[in-house]
Protein backbone atom coordinates (compact mmCIF):
# COMPACT_ATOMS: atom_id res chain seq x y z
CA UNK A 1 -24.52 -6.58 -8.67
CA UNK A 2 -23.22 -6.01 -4.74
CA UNK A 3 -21.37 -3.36 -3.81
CA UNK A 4 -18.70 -6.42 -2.85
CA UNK A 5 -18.76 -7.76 -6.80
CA UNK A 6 -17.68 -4.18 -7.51
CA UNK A 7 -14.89 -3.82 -4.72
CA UNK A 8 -13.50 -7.33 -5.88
CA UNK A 9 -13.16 -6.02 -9.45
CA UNK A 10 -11.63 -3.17 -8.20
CA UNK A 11 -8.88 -5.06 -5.82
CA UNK A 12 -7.96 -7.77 -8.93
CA UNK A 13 -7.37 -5.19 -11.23
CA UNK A 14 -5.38 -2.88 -8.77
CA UNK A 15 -3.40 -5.92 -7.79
CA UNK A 16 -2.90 -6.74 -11.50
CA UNK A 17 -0.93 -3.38 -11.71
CA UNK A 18 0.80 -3.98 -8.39
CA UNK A 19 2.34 -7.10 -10.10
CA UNK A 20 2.76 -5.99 -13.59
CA UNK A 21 4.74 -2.61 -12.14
CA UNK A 22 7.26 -4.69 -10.15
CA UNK A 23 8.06 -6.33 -13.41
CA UNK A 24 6.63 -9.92 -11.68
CA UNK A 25 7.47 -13.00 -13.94
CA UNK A 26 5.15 -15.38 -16.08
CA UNK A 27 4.83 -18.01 -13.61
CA UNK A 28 4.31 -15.09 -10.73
CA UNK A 29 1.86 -13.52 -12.25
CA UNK A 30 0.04 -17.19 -12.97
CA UNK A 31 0.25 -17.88 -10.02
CA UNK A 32 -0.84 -14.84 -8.76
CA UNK A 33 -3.43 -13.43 -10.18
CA UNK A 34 -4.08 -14.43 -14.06
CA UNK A 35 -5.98 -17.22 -15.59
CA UNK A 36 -4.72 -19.45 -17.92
CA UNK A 37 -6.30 -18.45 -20.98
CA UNK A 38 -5.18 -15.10 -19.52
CA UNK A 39 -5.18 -13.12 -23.12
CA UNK A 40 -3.67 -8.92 -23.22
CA UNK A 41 -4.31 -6.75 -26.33
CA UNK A 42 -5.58 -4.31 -28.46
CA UNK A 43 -9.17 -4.65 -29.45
CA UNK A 44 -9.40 -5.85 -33.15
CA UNK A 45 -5.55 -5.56 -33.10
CA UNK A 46 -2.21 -7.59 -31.87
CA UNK A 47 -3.33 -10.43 -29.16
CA UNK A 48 -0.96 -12.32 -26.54
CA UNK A 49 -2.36 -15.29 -25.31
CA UNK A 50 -2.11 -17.88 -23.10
CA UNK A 51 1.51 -19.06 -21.01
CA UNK A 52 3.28 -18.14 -24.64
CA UNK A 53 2.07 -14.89 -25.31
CA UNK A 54 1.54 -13.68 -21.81
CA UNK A 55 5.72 -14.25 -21.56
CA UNK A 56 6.08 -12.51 -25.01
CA UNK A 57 3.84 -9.32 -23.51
CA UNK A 58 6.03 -9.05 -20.41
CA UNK A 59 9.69 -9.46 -22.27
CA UNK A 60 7.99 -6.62 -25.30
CA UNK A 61 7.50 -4.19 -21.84
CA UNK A 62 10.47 -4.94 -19.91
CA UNK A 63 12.37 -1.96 -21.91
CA UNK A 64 10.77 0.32 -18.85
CA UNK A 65 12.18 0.55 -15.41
CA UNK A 66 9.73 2.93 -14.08
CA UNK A 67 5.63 3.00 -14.35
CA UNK A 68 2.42 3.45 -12.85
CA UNK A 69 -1.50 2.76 -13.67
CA UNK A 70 -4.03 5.25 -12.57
CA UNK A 71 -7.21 3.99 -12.22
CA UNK A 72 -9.43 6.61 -12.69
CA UNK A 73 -12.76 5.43 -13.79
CA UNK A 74 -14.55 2.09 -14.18
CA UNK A 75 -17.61 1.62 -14.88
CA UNK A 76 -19.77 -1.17 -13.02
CA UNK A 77 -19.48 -4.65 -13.96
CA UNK A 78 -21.86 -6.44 -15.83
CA UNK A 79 -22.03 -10.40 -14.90
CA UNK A 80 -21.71 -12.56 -17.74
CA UNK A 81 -23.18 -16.45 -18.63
CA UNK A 82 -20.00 -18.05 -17.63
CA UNK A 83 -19.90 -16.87 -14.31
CA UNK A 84 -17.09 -14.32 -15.33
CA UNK A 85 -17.55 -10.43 -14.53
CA UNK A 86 -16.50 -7.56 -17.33
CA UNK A 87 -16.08 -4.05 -16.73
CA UNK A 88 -14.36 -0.83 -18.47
CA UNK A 89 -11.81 1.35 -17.12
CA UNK A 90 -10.22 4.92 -17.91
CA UNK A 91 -6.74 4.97 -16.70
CA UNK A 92 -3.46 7.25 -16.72
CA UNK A 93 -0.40 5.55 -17.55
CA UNK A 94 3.03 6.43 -17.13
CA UNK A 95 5.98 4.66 -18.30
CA UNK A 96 9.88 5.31 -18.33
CA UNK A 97 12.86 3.33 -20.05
CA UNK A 98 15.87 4.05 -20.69
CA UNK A 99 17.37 2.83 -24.39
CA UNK A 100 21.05 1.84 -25.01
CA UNK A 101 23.21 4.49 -25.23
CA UNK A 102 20.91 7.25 -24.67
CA UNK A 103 21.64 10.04 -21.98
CA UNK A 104 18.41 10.30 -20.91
CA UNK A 105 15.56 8.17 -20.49
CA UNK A 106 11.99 8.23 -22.43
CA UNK A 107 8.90 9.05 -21.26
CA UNK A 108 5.50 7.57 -22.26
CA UNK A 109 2.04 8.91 -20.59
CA UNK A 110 -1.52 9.00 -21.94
CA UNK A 111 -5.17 8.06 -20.94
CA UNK A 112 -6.31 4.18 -21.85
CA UNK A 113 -9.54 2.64 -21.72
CA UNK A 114 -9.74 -1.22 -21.05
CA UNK A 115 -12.13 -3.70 -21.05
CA UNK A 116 -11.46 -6.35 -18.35
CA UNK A 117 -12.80 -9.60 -17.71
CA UNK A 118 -12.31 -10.69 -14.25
CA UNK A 119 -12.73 -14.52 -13.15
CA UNK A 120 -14.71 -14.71 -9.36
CA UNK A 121 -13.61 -16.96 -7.11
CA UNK A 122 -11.65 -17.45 -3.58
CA UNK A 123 -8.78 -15.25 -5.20
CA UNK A 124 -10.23 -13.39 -7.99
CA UNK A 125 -8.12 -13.04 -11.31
CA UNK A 126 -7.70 -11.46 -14.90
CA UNK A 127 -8.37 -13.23 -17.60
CA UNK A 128 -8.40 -10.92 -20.50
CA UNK A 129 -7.12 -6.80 -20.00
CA UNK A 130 -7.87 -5.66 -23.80
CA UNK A 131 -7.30 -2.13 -24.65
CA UNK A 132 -10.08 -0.01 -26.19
CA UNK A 133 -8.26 3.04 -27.42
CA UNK A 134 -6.10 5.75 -26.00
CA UNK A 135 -6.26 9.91 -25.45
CA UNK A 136 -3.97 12.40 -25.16
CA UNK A 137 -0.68 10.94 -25.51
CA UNK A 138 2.48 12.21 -25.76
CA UNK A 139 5.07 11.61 -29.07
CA UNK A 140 6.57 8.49 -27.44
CA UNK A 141 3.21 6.73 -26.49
CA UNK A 142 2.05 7.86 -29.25
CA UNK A 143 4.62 5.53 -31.24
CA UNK A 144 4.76 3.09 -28.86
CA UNK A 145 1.36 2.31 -29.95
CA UNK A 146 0.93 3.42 -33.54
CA UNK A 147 0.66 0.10 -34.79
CA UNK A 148 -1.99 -1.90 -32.77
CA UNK A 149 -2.22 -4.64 -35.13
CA UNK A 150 1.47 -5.38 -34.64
CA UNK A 151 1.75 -4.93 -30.67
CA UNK A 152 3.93 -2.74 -29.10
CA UNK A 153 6.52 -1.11 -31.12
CA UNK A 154 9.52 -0.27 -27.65
């Protein structure tokens, strides 16, 4: 593995966040920078897949107006026999939304860890971000994800 596999990996999955943090549509994001058996989810838990589920992922987060991804650690990626490249990553996340009614607005922060599988090519993409697990999150995150095998619970 080159130094430039690495950097690549790097770049697609910081321009993921880029995308997914200005709250880019389906077809954007497709166009973009995803596959199209681009699949998000929790490891042995809720999966979106696909066109379908990758629109159902970004209308379950569009409750939050504010958020940013951290990378903070990944480790180096390991080429696989379909020509695709996976890696791990550690990353801080912090989210904001603001429900309904309510005078203030929500926090949600914690450490993730992801496994990625990135597809090579002219313009490198995602095709599967699945989370691993999380640490040290606060009360909100901490519900927002209670229930892995059901998604996200906003």
């Amino acid at each position: 593995m080159s130094a430039d596999t690495e950097i690549a990996v790097w770049n697609t999955i910081e321009r993921y966040f880029v995308l997914l943090q200005s709250h880019a549509n389906a077809q954007q994001m497709l166009s973009e920078i995803l596959t199209p058996d681009f699949q998000t989810g929790f490891l042995h838990g809720y999966m979106w897949e696909g066109v379908t589920g990758l629109r159902d992922f970004l209308h379950a987060r569009s409750l939050f107006f504010d958020e940013r991804h951290s990378i903070e650690q990944m480790s180096e990626p390991e080429g696989a026999a379909d020509g695709r490249w996976t890696c791990r990553t550690r990353l801080f996340f912090f989210l904001r939304r603001l429900s309904p009614g309510a005078a203030r607005s929500q926090e949600f922060t914690g450490l993730a860890w992801h496994t990625w599988v990135i597809q090579p090519g002219p313009s490198w993409r995602v095709a599967a971000q699945l989370v691993d697990g999380f640490a040290g999150l606060n009360d909100n995150a901490h519900a927002l994800f209670s229930r892995p095998d059901e998604g996200l619970h906003p």
